[in-house]
PDB file of N, CA and C in Angstrom:
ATOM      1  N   UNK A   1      21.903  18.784   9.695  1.00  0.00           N
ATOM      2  CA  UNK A   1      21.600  17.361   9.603  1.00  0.00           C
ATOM      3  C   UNK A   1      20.276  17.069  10.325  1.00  0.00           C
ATOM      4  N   UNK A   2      19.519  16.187  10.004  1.00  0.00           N
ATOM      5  CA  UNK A   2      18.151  15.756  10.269  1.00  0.00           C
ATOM      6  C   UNK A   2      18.616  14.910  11.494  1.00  0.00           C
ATOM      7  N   UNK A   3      17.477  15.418  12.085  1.00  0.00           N
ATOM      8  CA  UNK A   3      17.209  14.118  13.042  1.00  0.00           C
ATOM      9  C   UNK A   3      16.667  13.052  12.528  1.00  0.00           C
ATOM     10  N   UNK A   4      16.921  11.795  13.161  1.00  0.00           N
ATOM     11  CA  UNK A   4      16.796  10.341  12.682  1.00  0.00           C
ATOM     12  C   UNK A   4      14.863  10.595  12.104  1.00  0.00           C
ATOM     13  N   UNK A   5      14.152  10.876  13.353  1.00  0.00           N
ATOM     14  CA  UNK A   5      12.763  11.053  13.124  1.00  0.00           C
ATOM     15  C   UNK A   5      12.349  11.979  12.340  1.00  0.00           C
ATOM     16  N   UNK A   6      13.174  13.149  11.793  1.00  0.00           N
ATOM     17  CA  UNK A   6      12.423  14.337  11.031  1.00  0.00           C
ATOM     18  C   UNK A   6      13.629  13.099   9.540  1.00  0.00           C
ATOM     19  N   UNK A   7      14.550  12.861   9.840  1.00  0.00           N
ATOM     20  CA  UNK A   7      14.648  11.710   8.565  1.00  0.00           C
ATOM     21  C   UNK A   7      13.736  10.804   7.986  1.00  0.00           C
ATOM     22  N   UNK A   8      13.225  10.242   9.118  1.00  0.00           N
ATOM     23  CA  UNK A   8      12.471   8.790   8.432  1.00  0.00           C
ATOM     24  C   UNK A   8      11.048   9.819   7.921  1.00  0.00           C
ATOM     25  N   UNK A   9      10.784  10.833   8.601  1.00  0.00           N
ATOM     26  CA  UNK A   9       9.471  11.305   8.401  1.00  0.00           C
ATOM     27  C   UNK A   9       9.469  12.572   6.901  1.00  0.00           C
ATOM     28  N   UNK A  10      10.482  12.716   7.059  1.00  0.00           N
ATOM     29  CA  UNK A  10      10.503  13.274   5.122  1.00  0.00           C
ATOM     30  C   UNK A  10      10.839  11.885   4.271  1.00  0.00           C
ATOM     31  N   UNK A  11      11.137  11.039   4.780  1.00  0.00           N
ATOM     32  CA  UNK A  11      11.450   9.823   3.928  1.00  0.00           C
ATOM     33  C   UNK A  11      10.015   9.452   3.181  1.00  0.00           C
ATOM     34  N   UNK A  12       9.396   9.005   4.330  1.00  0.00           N
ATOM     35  CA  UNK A  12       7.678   9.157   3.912  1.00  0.00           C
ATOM     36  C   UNK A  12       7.349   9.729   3.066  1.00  0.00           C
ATOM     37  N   UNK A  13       7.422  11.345   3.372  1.00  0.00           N
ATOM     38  CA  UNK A  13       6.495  12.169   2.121  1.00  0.00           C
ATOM     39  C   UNK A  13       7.454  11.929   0.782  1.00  0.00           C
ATOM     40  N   UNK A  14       8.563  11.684   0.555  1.00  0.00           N
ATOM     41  CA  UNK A  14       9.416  11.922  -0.714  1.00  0.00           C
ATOM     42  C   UNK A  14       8.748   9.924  -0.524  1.00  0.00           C
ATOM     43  N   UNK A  15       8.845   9.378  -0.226  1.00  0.00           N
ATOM     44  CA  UNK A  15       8.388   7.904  -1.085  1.00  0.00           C
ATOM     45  C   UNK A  15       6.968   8.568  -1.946  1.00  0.00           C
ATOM     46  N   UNK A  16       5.931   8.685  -0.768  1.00  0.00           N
ATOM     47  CA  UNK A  16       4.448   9.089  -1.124  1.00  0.00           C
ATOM     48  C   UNK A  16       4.617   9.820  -2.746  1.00  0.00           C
ATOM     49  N   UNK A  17       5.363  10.852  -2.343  1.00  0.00           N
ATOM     50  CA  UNK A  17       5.598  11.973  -3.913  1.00  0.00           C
ATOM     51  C   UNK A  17       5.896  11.893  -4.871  1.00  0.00           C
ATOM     52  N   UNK A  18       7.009  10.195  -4.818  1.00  0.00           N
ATOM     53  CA  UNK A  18       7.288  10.057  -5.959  1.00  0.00           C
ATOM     54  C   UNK A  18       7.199   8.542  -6.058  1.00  0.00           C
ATOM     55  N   UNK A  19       5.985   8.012  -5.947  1.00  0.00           N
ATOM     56  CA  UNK A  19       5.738   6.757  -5.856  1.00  0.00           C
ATOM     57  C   UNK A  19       5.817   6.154  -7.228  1.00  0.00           C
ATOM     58  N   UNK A  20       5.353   6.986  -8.231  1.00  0.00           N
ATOM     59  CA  UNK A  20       5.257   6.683  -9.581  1.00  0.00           C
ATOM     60  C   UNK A  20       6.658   7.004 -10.783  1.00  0.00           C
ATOM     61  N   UNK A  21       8.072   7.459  -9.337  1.00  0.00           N
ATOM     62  CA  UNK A  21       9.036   7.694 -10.406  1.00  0.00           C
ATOM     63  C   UNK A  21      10.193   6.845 -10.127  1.00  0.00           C
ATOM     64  N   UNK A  22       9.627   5.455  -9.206  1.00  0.00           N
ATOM     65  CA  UNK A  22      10.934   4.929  -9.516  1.00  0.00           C
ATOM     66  C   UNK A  22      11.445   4.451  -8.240  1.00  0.00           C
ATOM     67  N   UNK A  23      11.028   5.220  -6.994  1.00  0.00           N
ATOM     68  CA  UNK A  23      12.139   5.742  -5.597  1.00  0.00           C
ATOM     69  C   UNK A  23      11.626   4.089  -5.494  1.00  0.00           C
ATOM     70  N   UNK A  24      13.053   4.124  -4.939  1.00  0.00           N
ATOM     71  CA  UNK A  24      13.894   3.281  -4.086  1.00  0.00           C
ATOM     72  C   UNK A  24      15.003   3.616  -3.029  1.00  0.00           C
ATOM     73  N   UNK A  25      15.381   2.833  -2.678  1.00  0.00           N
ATOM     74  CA  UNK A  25      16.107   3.346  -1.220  1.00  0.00           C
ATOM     75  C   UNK A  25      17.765   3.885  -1.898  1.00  0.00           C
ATOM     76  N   UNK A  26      18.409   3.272  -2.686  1.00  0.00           N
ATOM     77  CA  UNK A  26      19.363   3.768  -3.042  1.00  0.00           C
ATOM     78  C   UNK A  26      19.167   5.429  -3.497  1.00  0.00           C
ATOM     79  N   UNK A  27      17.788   5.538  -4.235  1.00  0.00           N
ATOM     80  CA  UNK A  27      17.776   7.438  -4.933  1.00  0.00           C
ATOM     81  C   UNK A  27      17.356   7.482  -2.975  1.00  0.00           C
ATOM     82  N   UNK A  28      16.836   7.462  -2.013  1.00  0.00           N
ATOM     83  CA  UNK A  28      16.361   7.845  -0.997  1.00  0.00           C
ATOM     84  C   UNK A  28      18.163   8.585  -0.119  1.00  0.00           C
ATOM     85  N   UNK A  29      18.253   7.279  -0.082  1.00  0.00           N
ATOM     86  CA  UNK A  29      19.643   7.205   0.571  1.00  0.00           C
ATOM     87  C   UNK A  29      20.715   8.274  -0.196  1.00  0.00           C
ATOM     88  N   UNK A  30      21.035   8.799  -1.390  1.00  0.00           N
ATOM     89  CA  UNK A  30      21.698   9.662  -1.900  1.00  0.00           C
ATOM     90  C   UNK A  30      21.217  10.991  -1.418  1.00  0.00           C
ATOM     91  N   UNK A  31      19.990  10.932  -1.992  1.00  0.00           N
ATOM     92  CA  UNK A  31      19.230  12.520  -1.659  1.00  0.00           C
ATOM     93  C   UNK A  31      19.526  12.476  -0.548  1.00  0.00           C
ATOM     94  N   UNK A  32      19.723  12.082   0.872  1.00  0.00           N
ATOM     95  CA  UNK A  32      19.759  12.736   2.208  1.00  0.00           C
ATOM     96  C   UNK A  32      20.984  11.962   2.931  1.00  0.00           C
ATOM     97  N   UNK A  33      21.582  11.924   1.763  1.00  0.00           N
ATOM     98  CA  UNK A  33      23.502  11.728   2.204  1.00  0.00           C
ATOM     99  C   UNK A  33      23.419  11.127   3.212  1.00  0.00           C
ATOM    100  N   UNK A  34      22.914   9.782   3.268  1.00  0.00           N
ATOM    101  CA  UNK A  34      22.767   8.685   4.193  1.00  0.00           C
ATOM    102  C   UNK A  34      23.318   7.292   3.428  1.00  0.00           C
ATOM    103  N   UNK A  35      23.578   6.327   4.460  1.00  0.00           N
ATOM    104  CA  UNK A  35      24.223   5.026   3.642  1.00  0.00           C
ATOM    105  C   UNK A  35      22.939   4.080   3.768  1.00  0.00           C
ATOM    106  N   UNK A  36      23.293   3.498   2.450  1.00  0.00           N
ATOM    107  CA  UNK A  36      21.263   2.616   2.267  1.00  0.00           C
ATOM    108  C   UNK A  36      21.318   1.349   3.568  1.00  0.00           C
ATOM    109  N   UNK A  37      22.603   1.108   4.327  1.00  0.00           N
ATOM    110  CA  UNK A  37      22.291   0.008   5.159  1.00  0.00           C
ATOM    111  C   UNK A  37      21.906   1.128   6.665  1.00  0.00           C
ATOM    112  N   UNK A  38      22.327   1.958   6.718  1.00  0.00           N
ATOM    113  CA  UNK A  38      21.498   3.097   7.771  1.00  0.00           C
ATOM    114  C   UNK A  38      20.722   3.166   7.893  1.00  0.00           C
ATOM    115  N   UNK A  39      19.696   3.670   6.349  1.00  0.00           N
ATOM    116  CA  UNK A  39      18.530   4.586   6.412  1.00  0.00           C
ATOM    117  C   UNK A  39      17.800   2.781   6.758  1.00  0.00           C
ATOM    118  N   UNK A  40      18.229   1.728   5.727  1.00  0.00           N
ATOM    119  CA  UNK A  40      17.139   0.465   6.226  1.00  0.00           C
ATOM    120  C   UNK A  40      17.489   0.238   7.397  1.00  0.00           C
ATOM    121  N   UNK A  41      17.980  -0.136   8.524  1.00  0.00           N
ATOM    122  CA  UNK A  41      18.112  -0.504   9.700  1.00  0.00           C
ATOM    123  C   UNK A  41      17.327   0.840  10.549  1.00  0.00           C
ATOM    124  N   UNK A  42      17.339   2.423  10.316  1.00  0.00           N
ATOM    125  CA  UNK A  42      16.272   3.174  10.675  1.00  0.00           C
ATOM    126  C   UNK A  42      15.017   2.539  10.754  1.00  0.00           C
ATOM    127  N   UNK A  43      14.639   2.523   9.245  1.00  0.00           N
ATOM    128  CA  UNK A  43      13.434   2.409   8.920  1.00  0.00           C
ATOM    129  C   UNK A  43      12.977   1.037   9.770  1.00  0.00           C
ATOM    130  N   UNK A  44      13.811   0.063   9.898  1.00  0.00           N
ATOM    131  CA  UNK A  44      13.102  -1.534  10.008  1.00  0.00           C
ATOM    132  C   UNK A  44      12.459  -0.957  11.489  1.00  0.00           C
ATOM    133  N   UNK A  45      13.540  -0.794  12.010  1.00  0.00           N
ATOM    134  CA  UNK A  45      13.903   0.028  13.342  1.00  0.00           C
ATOM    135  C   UNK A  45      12.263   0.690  14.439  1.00  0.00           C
ATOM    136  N   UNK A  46      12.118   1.848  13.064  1.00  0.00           N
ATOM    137  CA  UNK A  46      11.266   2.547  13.564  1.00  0.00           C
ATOM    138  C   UNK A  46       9.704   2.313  13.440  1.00  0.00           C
ATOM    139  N   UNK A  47       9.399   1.399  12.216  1.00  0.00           N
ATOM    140  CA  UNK A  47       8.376   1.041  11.439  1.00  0.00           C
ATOM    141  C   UNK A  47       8.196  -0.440  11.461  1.00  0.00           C
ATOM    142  N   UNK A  48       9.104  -1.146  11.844  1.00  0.00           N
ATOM    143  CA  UNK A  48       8.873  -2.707  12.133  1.00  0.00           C
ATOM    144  C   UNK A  48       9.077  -3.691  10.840  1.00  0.00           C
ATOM    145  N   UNK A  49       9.427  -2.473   9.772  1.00  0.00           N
ATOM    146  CA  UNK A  49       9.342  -3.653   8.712  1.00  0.00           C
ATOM    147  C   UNK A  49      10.306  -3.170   7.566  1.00  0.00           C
ATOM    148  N   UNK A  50      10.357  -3.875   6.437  1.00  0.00           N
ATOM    149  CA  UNK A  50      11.769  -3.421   5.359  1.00  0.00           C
ATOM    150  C   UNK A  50      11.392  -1.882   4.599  1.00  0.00           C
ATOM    151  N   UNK A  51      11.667  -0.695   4.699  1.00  0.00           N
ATOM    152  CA  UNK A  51      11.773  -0.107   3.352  1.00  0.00           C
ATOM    153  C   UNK A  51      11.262  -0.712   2.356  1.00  0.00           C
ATOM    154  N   UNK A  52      11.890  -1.365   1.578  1.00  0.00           N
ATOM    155  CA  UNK A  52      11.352  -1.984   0.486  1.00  0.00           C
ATOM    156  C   UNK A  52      10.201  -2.711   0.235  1.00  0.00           C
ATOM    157  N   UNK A  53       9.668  -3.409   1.438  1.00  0.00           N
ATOM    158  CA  UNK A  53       8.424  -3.645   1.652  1.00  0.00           C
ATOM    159  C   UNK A  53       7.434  -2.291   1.603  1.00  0.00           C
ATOM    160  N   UNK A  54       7.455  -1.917   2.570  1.00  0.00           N
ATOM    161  CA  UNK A  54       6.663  -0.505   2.579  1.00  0.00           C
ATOM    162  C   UNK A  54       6.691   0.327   1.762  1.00  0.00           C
ATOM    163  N   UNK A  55       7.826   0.381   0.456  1.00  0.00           N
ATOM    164  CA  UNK A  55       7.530   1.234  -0.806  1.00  0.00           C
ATOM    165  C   UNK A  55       6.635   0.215  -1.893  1.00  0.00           C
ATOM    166  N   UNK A  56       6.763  -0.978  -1.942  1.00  0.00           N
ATOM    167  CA  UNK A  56       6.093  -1.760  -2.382  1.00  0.00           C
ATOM    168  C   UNK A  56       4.605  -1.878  -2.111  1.00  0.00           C
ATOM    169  N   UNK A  57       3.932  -1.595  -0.388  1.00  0.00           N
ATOM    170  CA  UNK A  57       2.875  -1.783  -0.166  1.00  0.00           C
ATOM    171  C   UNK A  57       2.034  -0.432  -0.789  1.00  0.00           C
ATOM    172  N   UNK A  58       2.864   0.891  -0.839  1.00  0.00           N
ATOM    173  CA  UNK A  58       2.673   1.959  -1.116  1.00  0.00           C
ATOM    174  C   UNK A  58       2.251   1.960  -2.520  1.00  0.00           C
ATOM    175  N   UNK A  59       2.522   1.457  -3.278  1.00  0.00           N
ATOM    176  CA  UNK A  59       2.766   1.563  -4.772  1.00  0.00           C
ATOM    177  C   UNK A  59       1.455   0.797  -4.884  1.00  0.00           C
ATOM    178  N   UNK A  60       1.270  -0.423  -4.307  1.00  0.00           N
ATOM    179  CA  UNK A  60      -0.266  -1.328  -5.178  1.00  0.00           C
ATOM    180  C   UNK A  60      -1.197  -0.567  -3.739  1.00  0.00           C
ATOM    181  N   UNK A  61      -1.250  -0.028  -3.260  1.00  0.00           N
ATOM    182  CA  UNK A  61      -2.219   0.673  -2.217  1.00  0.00           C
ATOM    183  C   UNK A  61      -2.514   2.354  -3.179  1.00  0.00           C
ATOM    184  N   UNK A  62      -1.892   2.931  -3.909  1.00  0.00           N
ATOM    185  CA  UNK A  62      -2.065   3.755  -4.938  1.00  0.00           C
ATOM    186  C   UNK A  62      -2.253   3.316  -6.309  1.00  0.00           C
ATOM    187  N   UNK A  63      -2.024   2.146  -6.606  1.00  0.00           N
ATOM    188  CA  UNK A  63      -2.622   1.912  -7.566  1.00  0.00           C
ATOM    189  C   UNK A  63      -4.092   1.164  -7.928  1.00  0.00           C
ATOM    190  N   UNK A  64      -4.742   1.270  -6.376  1.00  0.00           N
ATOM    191  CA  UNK A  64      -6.016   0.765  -5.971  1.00  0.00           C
ATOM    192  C   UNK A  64      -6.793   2.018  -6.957  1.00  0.00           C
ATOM    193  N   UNK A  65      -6.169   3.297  -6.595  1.00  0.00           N
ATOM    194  CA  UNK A  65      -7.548   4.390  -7.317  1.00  0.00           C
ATOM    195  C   UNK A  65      -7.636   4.541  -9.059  1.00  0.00           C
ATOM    196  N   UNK A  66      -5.991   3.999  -9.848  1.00  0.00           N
ATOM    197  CA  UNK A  66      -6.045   3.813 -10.697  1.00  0.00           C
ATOM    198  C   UNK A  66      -7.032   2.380 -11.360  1.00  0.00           C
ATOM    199  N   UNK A  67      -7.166   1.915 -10.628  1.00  0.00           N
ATOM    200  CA  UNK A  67      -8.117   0.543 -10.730  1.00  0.00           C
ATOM    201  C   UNK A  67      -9.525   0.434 -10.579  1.00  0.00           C
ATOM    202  N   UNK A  68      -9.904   1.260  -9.576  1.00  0.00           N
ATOM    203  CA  UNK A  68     -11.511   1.747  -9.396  1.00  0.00           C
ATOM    204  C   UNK A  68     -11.638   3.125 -10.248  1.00  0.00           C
ATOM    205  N   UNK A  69     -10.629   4.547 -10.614  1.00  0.00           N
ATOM    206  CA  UNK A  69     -11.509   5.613 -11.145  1.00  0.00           C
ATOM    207  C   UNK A  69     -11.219   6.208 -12.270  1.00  0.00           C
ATOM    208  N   UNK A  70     -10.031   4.749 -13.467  1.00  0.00           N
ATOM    209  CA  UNK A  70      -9.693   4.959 -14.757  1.00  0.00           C
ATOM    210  C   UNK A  70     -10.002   3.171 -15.382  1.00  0.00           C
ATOM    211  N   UNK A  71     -10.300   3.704 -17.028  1.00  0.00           N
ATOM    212  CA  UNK A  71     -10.398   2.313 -17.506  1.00  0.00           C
ATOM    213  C   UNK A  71      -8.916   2.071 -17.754  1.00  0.00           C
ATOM    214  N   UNK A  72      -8.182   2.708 -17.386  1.00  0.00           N
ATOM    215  CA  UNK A  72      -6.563   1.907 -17.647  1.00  0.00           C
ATOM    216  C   UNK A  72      -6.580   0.593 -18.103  1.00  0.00           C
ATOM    217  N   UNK A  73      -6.283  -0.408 -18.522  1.00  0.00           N
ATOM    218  CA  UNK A  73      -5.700  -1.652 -18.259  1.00  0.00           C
ATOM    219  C   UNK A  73      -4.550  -2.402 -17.320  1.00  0.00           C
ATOM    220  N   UNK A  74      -4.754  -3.394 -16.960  1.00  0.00           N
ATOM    221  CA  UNK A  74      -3.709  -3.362 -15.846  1.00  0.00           C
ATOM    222  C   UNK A  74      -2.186  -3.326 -15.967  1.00  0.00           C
ATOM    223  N   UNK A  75      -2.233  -3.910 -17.072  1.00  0.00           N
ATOM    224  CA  UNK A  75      -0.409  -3.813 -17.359  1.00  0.00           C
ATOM    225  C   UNK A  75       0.004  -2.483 -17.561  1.00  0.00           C
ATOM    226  N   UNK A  76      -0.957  -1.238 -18.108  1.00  0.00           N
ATOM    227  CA  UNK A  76      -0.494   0.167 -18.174  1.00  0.00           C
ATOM    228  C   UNK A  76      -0.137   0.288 -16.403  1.00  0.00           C
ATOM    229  N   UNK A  77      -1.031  -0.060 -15.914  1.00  0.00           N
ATOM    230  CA  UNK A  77      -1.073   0.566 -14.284  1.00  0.00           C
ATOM    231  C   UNK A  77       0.100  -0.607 -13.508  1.00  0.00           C
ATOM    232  N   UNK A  78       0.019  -1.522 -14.051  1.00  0.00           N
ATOM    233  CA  UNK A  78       1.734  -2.260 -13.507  1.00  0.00           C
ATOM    234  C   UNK A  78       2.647  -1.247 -13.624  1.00  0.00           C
ATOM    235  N   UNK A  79       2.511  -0.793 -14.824  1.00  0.00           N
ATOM    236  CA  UNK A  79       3.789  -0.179 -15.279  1.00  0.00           C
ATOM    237  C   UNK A  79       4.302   1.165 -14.864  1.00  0.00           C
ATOM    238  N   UNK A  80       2.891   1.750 -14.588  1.00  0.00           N
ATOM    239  CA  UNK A  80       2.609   3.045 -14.055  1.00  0.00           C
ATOM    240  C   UNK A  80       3.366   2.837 -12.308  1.00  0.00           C
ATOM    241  N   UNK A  81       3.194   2.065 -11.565  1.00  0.00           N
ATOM    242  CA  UNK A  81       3.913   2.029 -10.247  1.00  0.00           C
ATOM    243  C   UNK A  81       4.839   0.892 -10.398  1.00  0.00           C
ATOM    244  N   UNK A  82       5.891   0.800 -11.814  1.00  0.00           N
ATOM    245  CA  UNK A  82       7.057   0.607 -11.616  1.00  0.00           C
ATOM    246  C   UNK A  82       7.390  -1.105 -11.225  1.00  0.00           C
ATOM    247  N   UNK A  83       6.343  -1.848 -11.462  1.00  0.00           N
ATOM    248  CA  UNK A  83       6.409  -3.275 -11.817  1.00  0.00           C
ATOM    249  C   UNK A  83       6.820  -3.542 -13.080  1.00  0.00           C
ATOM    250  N   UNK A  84       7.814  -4.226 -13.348  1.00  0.00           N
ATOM    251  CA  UNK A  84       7.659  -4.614 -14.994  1.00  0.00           C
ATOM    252  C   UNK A  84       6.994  -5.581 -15.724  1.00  0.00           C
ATOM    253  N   UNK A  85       6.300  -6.339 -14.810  1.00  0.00           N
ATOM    254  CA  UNK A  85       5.680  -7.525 -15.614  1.00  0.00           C
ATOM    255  C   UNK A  85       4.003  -7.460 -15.007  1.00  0.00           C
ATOM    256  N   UNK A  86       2.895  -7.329 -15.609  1.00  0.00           N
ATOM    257  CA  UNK A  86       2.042  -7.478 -15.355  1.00  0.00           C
ATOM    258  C   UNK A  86       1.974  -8.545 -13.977  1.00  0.00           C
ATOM    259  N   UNK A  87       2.258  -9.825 -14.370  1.00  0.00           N
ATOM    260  CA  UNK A  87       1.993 -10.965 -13.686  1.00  0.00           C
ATOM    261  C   UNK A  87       2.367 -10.473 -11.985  1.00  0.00           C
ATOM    262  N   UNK A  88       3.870 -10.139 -11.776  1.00  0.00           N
ATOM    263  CA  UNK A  88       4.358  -9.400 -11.203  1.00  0.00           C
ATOM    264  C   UNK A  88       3.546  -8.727  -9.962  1.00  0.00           C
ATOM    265  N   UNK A  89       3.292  -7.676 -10.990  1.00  0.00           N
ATOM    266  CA  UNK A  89       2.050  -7.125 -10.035  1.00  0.00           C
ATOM    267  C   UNK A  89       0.852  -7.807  -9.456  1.00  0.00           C
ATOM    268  N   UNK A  90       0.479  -8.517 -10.458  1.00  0.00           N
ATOM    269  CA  UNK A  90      -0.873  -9.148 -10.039  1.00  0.00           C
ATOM    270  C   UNK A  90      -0.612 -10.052  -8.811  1.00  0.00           C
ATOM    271  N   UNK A  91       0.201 -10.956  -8.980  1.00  0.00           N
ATOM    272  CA  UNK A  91       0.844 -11.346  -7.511  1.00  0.00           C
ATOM    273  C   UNK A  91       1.123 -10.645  -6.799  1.00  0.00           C
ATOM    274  N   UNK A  92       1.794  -9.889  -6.633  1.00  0.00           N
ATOM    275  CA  UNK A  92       1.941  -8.682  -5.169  1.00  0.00           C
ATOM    276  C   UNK A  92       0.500  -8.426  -4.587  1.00  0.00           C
ATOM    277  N   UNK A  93      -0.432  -7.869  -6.081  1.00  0.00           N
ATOM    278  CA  UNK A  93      -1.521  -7.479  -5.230  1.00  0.00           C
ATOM    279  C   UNK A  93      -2.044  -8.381  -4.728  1.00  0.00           C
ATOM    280  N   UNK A  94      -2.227  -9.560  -5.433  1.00  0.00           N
ATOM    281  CA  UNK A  94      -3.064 -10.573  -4.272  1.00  0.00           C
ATOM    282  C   UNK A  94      -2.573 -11.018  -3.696  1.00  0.00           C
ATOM    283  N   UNK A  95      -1.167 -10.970  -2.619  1.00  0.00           N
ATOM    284  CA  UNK A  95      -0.326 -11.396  -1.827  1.00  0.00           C
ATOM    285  C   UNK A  95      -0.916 -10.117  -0.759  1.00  0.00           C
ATOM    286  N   UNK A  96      -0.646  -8.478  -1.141  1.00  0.00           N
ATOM    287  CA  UNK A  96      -1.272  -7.441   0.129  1.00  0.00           C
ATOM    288  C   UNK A  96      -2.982  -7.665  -0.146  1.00  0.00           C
ATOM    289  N   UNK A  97      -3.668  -7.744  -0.923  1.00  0.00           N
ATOM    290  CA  UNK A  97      -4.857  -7.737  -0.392  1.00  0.00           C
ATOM    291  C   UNK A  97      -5.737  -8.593  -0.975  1.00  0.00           C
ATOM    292  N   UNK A  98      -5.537  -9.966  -0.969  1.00  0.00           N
ATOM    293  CA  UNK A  98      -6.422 -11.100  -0.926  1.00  0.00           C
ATOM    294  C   UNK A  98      -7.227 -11.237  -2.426  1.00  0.00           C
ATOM    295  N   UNK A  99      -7.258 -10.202  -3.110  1.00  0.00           N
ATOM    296  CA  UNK A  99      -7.644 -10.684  -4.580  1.00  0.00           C
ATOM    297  C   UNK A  99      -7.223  -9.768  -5.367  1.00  0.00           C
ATOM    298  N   UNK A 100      -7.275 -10.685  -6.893  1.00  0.00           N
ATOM    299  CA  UNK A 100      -6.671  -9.897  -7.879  1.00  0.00           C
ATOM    300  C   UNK A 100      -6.992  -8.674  -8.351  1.00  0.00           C
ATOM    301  N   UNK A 101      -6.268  -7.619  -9.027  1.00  0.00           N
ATOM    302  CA  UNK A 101      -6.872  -6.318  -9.459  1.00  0.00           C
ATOM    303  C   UNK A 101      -8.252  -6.412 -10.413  1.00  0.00           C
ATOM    304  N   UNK A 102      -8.630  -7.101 -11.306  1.00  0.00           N
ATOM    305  CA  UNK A 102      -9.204  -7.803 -11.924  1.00  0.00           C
ATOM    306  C   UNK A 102     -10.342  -8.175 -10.658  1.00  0.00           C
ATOM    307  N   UNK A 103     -10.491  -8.747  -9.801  1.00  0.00           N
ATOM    308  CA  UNK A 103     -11.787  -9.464  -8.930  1.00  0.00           C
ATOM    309  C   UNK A 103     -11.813  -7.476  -8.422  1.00  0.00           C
ATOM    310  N   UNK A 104     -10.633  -6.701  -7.979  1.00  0.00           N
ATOM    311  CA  UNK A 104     -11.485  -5.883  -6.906  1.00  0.00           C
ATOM    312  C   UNK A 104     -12.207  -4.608  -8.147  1.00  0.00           C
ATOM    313  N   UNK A 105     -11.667  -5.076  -8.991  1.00  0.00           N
ATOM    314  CA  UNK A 105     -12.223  -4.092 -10.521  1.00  0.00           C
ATOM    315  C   UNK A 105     -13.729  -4.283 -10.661  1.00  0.00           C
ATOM    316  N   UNK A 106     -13.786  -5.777 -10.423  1.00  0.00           N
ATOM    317  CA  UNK A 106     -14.991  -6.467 -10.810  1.00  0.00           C
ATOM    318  C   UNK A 106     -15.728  -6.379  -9.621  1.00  0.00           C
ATOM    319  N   UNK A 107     -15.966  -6.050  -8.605  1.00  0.00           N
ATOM    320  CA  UNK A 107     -16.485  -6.618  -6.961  1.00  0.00           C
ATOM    321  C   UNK A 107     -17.172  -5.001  -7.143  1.00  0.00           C
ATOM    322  N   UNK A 108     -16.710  -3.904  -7.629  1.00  0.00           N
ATOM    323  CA  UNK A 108     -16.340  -2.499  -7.276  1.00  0.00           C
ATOM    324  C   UNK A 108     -17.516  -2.393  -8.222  1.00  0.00           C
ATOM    325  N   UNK A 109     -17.630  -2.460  -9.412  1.00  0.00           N
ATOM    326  CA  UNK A 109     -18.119  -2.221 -10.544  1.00  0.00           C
ATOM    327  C   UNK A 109     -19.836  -2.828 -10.130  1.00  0.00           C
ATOM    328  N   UNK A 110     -19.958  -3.991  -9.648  1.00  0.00           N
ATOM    329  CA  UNK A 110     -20.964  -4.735  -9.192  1.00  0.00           C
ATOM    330  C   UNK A 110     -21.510  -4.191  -7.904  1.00  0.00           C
ATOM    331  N   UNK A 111     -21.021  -3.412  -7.244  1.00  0.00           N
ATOM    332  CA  UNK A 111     -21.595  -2.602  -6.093  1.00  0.00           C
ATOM    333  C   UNK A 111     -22.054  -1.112  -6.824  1.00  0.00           C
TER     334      UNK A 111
END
């Protein structure tokens, strides 16, 4: 059995690894035969903030390079980190970082 810290700290790399397939805390919590109100009260615990937040910040913080170093469109790349609605996303992102995918597409392109 893992220690709490070698827990939360493979938790990390398996979010990071499979950012684009889905993970959430319930597949987290199975894979390492933990109960999902555990591993979140760990995590809030150790990191200051929800799981679910932090797989969320993870997901539009990786989908920054799909945005600057493919012409994707954005609803492919919503979809690609597991948003289902364009709009969706576009709000999240400009909720973590102050403008839309669209302005930092455009800001990027102009530099």
């Amino acid at each position: 059995m893992l220690k709490n810290d070698e827990l939360l700290e493979t938790v990390l790399i398996e979010i990071d690894k499979s950012i684009c397939e889905g993970i959430n805390v319930s597949i987290l919590a199975r894979k390492y035969a933990i109960s999902e109100g555990h591993l979140r009260r760990l995590f809030r615990f150790a990191y200051n903030q929800t799981i679910t937040r932090y797989i969320k910040s993870r997901k539009l913080k990786a989908s920054i390079d799909d945005l600057l170093k493919t012409d994707s469109n954005v609803l492919d790349i919503a979809i690609k980190y597991g948003f289902d609605y364009e709009q969706s996303y576009i709000r999240a992102f400009k909720r973590e970082f102050g403008k839309t995918p669209g302005d930092l597409r455009k800001s990027a392109l102009a530099s």
